[in-house]
Protein backbone atom coordinates (compact mmCIF):
# COMPACT_ATOMS: atom_id res chain seq x y z
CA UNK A 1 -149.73 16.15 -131.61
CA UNK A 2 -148.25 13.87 -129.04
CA UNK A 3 -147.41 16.16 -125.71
CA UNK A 4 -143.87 15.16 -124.42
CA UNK A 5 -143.27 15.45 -120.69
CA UNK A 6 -140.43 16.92 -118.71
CA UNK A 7 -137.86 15.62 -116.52
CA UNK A 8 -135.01 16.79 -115.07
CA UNK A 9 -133.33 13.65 -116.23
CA UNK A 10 -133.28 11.16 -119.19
CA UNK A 11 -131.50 7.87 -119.42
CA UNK A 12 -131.57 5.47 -121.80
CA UNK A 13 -130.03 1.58 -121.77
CA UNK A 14 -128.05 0.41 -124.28
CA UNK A 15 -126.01 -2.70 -124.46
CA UNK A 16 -126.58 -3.41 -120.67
CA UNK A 17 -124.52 -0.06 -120.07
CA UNK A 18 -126.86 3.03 -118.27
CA UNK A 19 -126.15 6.48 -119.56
CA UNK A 20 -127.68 9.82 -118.10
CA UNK A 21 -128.15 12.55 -120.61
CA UNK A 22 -128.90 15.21 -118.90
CA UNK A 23 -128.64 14.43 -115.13
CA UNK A 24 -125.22 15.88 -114.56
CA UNK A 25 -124.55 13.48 -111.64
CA UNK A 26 -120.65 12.37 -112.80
CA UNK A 27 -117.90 11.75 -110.65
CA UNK A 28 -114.80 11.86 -112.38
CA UNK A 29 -111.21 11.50 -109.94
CA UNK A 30 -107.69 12.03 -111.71
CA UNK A 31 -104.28 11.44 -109.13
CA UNK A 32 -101.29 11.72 -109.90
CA UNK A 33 -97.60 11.58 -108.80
CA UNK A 34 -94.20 11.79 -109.71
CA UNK A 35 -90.17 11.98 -108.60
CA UNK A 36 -87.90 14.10 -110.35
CA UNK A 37 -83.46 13.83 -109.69
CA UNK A 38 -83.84 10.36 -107.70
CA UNK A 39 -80.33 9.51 -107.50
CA UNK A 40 -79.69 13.08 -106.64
CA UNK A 41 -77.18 14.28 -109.04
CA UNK A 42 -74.46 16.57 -108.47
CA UNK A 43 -74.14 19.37 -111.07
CA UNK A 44 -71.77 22.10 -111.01
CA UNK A 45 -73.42 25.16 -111.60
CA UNK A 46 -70.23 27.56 -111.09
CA UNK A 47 -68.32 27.36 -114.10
CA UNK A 48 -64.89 28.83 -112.04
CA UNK A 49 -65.33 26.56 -109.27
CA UNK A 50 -64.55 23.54 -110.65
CA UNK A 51 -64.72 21.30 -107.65
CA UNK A 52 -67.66 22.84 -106.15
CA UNK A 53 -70.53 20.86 -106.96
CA UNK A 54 -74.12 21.46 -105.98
CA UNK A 55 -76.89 18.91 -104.69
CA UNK A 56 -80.05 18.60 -106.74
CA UNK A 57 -82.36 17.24 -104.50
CA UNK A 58 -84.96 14.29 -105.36
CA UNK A 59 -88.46 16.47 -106.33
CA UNK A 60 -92.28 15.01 -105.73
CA UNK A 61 -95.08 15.81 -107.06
CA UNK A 62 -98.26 14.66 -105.81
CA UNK A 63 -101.55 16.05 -107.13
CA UNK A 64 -105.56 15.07 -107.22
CA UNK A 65 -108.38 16.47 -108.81
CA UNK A 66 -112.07 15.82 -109.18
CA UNK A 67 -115.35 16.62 -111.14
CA UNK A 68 -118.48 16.86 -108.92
CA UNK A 69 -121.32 16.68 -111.03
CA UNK A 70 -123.94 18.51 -109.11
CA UNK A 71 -127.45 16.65 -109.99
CA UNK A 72 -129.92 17.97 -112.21
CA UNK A 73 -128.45 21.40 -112.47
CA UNK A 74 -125.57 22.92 -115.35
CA UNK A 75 -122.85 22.92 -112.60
CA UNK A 76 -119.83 21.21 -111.79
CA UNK A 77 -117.66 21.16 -108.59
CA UNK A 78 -113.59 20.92 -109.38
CA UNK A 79 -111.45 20.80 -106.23
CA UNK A 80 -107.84 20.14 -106.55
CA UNK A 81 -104.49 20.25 -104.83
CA UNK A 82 -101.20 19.64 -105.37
CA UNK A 83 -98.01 19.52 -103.58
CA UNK A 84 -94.23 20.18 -104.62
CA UNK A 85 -91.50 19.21 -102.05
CA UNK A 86 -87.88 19.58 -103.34
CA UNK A 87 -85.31 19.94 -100.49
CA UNK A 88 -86.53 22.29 -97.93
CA UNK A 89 -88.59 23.74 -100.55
CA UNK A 90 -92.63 23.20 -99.83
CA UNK A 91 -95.23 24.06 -101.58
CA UNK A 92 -98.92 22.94 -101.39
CA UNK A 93 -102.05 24.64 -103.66
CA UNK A 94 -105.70 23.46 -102.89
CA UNK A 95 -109.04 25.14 -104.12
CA UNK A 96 -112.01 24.54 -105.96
CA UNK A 97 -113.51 26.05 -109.15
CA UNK A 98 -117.33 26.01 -109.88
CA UNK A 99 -117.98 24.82 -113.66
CA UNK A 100 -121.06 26.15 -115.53
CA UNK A 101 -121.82 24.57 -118.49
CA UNK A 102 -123.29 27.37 -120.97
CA UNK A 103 -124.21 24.95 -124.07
CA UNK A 104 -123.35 21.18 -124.35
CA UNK A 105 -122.07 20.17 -127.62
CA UNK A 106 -123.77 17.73 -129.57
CA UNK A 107 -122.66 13.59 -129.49
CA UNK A 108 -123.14 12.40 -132.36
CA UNK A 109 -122.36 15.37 -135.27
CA UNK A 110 -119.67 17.56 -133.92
CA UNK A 111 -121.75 20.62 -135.29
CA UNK A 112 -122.15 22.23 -131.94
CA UNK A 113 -119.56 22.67 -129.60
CA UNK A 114 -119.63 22.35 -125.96
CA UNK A 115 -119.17 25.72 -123.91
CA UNK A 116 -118.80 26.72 -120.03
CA UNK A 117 -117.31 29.19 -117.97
CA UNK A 118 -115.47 28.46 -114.44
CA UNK A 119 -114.96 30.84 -111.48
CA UNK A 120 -112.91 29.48 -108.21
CA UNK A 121 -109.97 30.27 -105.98
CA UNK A 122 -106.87 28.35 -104.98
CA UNK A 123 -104.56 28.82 -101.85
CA UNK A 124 -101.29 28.58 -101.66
CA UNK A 125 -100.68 27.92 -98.01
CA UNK A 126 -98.60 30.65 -96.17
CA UNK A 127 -98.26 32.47 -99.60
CA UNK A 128 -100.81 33.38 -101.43
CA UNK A 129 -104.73 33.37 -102.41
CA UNK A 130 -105.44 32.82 -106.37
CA UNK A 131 -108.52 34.12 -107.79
CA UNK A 132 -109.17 32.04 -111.05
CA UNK A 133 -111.79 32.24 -113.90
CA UNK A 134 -111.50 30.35 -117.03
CA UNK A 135 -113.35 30.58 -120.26
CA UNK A 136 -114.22 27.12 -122.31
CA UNK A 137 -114.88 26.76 -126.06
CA UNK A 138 -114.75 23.39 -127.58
CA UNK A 139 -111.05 22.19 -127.09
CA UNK A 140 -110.08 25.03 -125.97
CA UNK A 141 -109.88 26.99 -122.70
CA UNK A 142 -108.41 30.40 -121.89
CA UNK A 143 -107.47 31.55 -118.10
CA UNK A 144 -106.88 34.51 -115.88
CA UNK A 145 -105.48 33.96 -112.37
CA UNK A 146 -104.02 36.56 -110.07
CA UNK A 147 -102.04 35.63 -107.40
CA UNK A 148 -103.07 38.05 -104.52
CA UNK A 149 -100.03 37.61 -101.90
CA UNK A 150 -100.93 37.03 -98.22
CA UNK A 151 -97.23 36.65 -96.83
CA UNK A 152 -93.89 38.71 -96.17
CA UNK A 153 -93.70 38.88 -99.74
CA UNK A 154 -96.35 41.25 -99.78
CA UNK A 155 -93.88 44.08 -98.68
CA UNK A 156 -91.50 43.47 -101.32
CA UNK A 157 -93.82 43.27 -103.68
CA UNK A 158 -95.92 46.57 -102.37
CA UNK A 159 -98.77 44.13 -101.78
CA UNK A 160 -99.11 43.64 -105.54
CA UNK A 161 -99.51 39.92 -107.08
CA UNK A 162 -99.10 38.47 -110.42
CA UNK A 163 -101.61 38.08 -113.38
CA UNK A 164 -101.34 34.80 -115.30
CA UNK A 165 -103.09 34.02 -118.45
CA UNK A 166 -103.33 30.38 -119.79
CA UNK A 167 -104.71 29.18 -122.93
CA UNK A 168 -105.39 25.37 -123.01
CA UNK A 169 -105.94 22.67 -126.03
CA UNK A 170 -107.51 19.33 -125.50
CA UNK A 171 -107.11 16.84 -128.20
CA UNK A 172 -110.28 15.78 -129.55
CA UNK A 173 -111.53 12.37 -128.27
CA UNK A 174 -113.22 11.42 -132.15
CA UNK A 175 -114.49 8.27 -130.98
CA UNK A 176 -117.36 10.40 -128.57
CA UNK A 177 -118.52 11.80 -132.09
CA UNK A 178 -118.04 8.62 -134.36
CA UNK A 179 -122.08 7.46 -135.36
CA UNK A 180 -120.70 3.62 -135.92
CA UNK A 181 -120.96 3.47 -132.07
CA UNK A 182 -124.62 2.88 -132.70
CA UNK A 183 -123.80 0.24 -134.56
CA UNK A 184 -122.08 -2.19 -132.33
């Protein structure tokens, strides 16, 4: 019986392209942005007024996120932020979650699907700290956040925050799973 050694990583080359199996050393960067109302339109939103009319002010959004594989190990760094800015309105979230991958799924069948668990915080600057975990199975991911507030709200809201719970879907990418990639 031929003994097989260890490593922490395995690559292969195939069609002049490197891949790491195992080595967990990605770096994957998403930004975004967007304006919302850009020619500022005026709506009336009293219905006995009618010459009142009220400004909606031009809206940006502005947002980043990353993936921080962390080599050789089964975790994943995520910070992100985004900003809001409508008006005077201002609102800016930043944090990090830590991604632990629990069981990858396989490549080439499908037959075993990828799992991890995340824990992390965001801040929402002047307003609140957000404890986050999140749960991933295949394409699909299920949150809990609580939004612990840190401002003047706190004494209208008696120091209590607000519990969120997301579920996500992910549309499957078939082509990571189709075999006739080994044919071309």
């Amino acid at each position: 019986m031929m003994k097989v050694r260890e490593y922490s990583t395995l690559s292969w080359n195939y069609n002049s392209k490197q891949t790491y199996l195992s080595s967990n050393d990605q770096l994957k960067v998403n930004l975004g942005i967007a304006a919302f109302h850009i020619n500022r339109p005026n709506q009336k939103l009293n219905p006995y007024n009618t010459n009142a009319t009220d400004d909606l002010y031009s809206k940006l959004v502005v947002h980043g996120s990353a993936v921080i594989g962390i080599a050789a190990t089964k975790y994943e760094f995520q910070p992100s932020a985004i900003l809001f800015k409508q008006g005077a309105a201002f609102e800016l979230n930043m944090g990090a979650m830590l991604r632990c991958k629990i069981k990858g799924e396989s490549k080439y069948t499908g037959n075993i699907e990828a799992m991890a668990i995340s824990v992390g915080a965001l801040y929402r600057i002047g307003d609140a700290l957000i404890p986050m975990m999140m749960y991933e199975y295949s394409n699909y991911a299920l949150g809990v956040s609580y939004d612990v507030n840190t401002s003047m709200l706190k004494q209208g809201t008696g120091s209590k925050g607000g519990l969120e719970i997301s579920l996500r879907f992910t549309t499957p990418d078939n082509s990571k799973r189709s075999s006739s990639r080994l044919l071309k």
